[in-house]
C-alpha atoms as a PDB file:
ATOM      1  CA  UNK A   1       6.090  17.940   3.428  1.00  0.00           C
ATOM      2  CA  UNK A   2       4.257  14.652   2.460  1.00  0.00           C
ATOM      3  CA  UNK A   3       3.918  12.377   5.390  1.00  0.00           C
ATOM      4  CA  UNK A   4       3.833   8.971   3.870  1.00  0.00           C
ATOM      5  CA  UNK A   5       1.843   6.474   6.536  1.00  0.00           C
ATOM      6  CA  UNK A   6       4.012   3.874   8.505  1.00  0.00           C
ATOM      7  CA  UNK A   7       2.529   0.702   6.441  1.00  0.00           C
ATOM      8  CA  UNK A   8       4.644   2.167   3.027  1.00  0.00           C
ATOM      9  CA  UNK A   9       7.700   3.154   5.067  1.00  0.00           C
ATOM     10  CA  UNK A  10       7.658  -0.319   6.726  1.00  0.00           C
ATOM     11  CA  UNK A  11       7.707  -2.148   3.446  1.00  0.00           C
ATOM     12  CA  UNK A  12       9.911   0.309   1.974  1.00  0.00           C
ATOM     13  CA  UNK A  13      12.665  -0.358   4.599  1.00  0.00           C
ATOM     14  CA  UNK A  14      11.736  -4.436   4.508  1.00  0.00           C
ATOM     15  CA  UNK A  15      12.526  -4.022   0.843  1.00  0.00           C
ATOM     16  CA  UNK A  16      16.284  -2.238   1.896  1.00  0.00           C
ATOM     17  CA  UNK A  17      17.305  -5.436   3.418  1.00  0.00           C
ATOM     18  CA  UNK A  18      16.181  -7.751   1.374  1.00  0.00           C
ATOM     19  CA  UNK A  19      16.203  -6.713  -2.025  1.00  0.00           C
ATOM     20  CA  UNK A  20      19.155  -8.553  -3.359  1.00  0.00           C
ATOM     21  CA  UNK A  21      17.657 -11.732  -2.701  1.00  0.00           C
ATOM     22  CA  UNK A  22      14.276 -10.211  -4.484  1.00  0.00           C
ATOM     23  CA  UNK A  23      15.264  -8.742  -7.164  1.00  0.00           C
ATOM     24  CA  UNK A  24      18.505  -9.954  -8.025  1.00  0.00           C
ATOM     25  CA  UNK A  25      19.462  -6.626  -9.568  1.00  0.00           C
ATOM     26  CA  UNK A  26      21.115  -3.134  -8.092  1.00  0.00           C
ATOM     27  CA  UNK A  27      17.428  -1.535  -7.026  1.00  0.00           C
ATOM     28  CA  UNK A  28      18.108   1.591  -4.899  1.00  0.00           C
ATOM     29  CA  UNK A  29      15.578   2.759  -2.045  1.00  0.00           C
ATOM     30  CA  UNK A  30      15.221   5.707  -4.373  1.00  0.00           C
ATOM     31  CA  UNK A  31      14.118   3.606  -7.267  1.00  0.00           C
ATOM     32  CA  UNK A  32      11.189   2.370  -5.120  1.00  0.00           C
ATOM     33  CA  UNK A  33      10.396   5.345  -4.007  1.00  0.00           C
ATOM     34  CA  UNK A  34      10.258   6.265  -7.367  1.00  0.00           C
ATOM     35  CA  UNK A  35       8.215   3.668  -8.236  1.00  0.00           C
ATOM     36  CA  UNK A  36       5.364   4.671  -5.557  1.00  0.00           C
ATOM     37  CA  UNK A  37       5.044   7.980  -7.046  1.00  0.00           C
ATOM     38  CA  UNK A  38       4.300   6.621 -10.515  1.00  0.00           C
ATOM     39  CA  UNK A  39       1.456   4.555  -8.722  1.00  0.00           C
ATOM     40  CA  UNK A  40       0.456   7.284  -6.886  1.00  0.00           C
ATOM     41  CA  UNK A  41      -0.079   9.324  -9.937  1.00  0.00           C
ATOM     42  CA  UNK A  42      -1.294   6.518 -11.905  1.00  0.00           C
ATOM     43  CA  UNK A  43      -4.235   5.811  -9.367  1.00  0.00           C
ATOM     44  CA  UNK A  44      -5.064   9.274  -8.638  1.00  0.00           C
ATOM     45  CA  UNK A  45      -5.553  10.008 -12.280  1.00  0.00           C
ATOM     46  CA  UNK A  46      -7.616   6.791 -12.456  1.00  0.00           C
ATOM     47  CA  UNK A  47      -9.801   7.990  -9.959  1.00  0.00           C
ATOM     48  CA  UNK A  48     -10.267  11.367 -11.319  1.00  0.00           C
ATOM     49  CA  UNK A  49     -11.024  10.133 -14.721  1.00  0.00           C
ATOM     50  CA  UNK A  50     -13.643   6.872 -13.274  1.00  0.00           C
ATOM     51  CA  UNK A  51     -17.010   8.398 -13.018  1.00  0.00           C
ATOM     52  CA  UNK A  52     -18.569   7.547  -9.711  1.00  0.00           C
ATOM     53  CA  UNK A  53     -19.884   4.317  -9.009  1.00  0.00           C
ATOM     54  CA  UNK A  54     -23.648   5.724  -8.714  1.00  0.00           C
ATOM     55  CA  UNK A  55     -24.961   8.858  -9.178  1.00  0.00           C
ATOM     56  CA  UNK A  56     -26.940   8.918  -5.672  1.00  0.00           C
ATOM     57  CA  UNK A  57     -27.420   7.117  -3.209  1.00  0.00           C
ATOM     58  CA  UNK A  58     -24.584   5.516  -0.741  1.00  0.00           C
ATOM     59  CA  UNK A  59     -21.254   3.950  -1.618  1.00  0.00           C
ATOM     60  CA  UNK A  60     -17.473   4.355  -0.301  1.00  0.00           C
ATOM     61  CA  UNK A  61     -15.599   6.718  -2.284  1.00  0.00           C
ATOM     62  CA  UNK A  62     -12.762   5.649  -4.420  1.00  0.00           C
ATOM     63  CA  UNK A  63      -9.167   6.646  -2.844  1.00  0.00           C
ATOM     64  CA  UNK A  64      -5.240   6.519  -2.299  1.00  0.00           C
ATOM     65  CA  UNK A  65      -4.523   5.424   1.337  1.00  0.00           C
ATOM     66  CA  UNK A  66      -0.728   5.872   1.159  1.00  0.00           C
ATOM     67  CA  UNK A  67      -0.551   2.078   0.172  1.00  0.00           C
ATOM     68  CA  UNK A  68      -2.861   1.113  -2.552  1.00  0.00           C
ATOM     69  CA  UNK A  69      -5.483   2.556  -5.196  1.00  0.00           C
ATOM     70  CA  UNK A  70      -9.472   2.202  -4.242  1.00  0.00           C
ATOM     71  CA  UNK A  71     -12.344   2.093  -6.456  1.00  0.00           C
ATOM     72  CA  UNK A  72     -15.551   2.621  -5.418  1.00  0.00           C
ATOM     73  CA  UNK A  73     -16.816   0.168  -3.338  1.00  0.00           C
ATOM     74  CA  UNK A  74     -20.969  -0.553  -2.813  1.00  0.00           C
ATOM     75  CA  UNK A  75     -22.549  -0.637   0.742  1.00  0.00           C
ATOM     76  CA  UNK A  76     -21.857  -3.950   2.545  1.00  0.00           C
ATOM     77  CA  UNK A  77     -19.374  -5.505  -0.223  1.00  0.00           C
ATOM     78  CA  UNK A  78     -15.561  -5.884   0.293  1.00  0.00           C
ATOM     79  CA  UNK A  79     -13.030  -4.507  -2.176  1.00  0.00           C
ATOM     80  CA  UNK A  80      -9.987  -6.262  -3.067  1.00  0.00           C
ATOM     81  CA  UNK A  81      -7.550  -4.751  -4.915  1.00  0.00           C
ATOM     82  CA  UNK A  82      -4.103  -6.341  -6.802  1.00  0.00           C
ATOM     83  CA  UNK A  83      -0.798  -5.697  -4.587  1.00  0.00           C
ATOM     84  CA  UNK A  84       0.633  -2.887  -5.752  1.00  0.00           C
ATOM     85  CA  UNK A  85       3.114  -3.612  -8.052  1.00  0.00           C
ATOM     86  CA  UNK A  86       5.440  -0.963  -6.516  1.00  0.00           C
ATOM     87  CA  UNK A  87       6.329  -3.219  -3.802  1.00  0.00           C
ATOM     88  CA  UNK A  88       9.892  -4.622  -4.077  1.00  0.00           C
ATOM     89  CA  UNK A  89       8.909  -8.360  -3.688  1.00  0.00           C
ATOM     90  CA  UNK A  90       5.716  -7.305  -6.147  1.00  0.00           C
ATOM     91  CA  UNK A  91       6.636 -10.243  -8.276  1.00  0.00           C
ATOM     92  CA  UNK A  92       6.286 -13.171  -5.389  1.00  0.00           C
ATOM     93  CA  UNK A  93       2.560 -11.977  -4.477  1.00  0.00           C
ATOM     94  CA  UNK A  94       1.474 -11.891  -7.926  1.00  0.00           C
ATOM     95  CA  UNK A  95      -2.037 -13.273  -7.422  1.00  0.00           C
ATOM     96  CA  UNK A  96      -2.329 -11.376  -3.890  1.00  0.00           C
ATOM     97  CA  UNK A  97      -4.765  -9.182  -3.187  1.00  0.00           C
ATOM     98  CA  UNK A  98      -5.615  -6.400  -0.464  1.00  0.00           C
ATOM     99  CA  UNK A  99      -9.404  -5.968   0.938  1.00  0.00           C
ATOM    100  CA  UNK A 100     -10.797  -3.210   2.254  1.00  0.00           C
ATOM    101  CA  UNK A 101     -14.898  -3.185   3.529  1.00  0.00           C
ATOM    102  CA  UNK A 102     -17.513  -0.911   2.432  1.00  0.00           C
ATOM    103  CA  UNK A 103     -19.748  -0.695   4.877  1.00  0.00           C
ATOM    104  CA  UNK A 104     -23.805  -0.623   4.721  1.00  0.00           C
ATOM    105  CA  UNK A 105     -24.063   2.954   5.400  1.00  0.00           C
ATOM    106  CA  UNK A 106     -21.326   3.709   2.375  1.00  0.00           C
ATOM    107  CA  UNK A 107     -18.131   4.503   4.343  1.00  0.00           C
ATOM    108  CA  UNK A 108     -15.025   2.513   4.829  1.00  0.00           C
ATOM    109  CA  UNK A 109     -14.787   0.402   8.426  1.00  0.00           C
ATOM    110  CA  UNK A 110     -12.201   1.866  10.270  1.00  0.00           C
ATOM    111  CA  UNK A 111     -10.006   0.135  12.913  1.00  0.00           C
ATOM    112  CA  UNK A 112     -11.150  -0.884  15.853  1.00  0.00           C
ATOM    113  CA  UNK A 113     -10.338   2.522  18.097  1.00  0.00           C
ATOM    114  CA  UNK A 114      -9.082   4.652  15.285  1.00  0.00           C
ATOM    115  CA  UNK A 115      -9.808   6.588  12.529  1.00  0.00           C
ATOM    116  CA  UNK A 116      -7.813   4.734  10.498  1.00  0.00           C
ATOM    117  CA  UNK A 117      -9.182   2.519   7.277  1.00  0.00           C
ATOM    118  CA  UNK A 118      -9.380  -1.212   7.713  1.00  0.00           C
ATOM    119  CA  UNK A 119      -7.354  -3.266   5.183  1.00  0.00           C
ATOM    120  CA  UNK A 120      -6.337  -6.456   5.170  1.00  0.00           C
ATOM    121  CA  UNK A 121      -2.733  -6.671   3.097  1.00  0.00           C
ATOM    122  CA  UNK A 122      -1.531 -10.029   4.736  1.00  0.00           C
ATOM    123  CA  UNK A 123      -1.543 -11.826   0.737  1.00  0.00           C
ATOM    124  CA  UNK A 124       0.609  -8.688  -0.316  1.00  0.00           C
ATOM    125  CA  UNK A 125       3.597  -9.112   2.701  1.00  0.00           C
ATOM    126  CA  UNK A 126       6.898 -10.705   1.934  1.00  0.00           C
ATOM    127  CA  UNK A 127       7.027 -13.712   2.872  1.00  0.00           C
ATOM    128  CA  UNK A 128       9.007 -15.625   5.579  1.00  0.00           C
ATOM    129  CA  UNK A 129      12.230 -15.746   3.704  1.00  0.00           C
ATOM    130  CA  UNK A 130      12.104 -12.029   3.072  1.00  0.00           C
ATOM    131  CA  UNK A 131      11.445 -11.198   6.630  1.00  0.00           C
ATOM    132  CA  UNK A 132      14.658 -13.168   7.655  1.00  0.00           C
ATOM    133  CA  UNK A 133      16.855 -11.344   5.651  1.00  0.00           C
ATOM    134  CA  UNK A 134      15.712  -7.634   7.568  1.00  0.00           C
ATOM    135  CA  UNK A 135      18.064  -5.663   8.396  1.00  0.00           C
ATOM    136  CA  UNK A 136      18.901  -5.223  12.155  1.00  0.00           C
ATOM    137  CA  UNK A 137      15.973  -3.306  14.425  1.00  0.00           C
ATOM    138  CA  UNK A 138      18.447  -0.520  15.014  1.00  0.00           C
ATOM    139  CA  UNK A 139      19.245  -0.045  11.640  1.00  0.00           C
ATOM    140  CA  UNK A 140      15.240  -0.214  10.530  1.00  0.00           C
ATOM    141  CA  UNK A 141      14.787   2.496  12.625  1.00  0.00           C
ATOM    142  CA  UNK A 142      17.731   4.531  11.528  1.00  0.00           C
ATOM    143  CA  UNK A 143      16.601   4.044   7.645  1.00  0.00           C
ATOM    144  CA  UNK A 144      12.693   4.579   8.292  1.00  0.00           C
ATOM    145  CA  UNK A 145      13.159   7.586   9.946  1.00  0.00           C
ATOM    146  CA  UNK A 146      15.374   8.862   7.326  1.00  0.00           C
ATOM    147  CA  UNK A 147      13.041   7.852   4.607  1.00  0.00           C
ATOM    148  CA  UNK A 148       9.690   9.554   6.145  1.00  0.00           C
ATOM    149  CA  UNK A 149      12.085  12.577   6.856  1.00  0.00           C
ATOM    150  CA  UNK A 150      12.925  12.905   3.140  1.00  0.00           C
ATOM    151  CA  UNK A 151       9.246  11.770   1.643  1.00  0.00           C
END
C-alpha cells in the first residue's frame, strides 16, 4: 500500500469541505486524487528525464515528497517551486510558491527533531475563507482516515 504523508491527506480533506465554494463545479475526492497521480507521474518522469544538476560535486537531489516536485537544488540556495496545481483551491494561489533549502553540504534541512524535509507551503494553503468552510473535526477525521486507508 502507498502511504501518502499527512500534509496531502490534510489538503485533500480541506478540499472535501470546501470545494463547492472553490470550484463551483461537481469535483469528487476521487477526481483529486486523480489529479495527484497525474502530478506524481508527471514529476517523476521529469526527474528521470532532467540530467543532474552537476556531474560531481555536492547538490540536493531532485525529488517527490508526497506534496510537490523538486529539482535539484545547489548547496546553500533555496528552491521554490509553483503550488501544485493538483490542489483543489490551485487556482486562488496562482503566483504561490513552496521553498525548500539546500543546504551547504548538498542535502535538504530537515525539521527541527525529525527526519522529515523542511518546506515552507504557507503561499500554497487555502486561504481564510476556505478554512471556514471545513468540515466538522469529527468528520475530518472520519474522511482522512478513510482516504490514507484507500491511497
Amino acid at each position: 500500500m502507498h502511504l501518502i504523508n499527512t500534509a496531502i491527506c490534510t489538503c485533500i480533506v480541506l478540499f472535501q469541505g470546501a470545494a463547492g465554494s472553490i470550484t463551483r463545479s461537481d469535483v469528487s475526492l476521487s477526481s483529486v486524487m486523480q489529479k495527484w497521480k497525474e502530478y506524481q507521474l508527471q514529476c517523476l518522469k521529469y526527474l528521470y528525464e532532467t540530467p543532474p544538476l552537476l556531474a560531481e560535486g555536492k547538490f540536493c537531489n531532485g525529488t517527490f515528497d508526497d506534496y510537490a516536485c523538486w529539482p535539484d537544488g545547489l548547496p546553500g540556495t533555496y528552491v521554490n517551486v509553483s503550488c501544485p496545481w493538483y490542489l483543489p483551491w490551485a487556482s486562488t494561489v496562482l503566483h504561490g510558491h513552496v521553498y525548500r533549502f539546500c543546504t551547504p553540504e548538498g542535502t535538504w534541512l530537515l525539521k527541527e527533531n525529525s527526519t522529515l524535509p523542511w518546506r515552507n507551503l504557507s503561499e500554497c494553503e487555502a486561504s481564510d475563507r476556505v478554512r471556514e468552510q471545513v468540515l466538522s473535526p469529527e468528520t475530518v477525521k472520519r474522511q482522512h482516515f478513510i482516504f490514507c486507508l484507500s491511497a
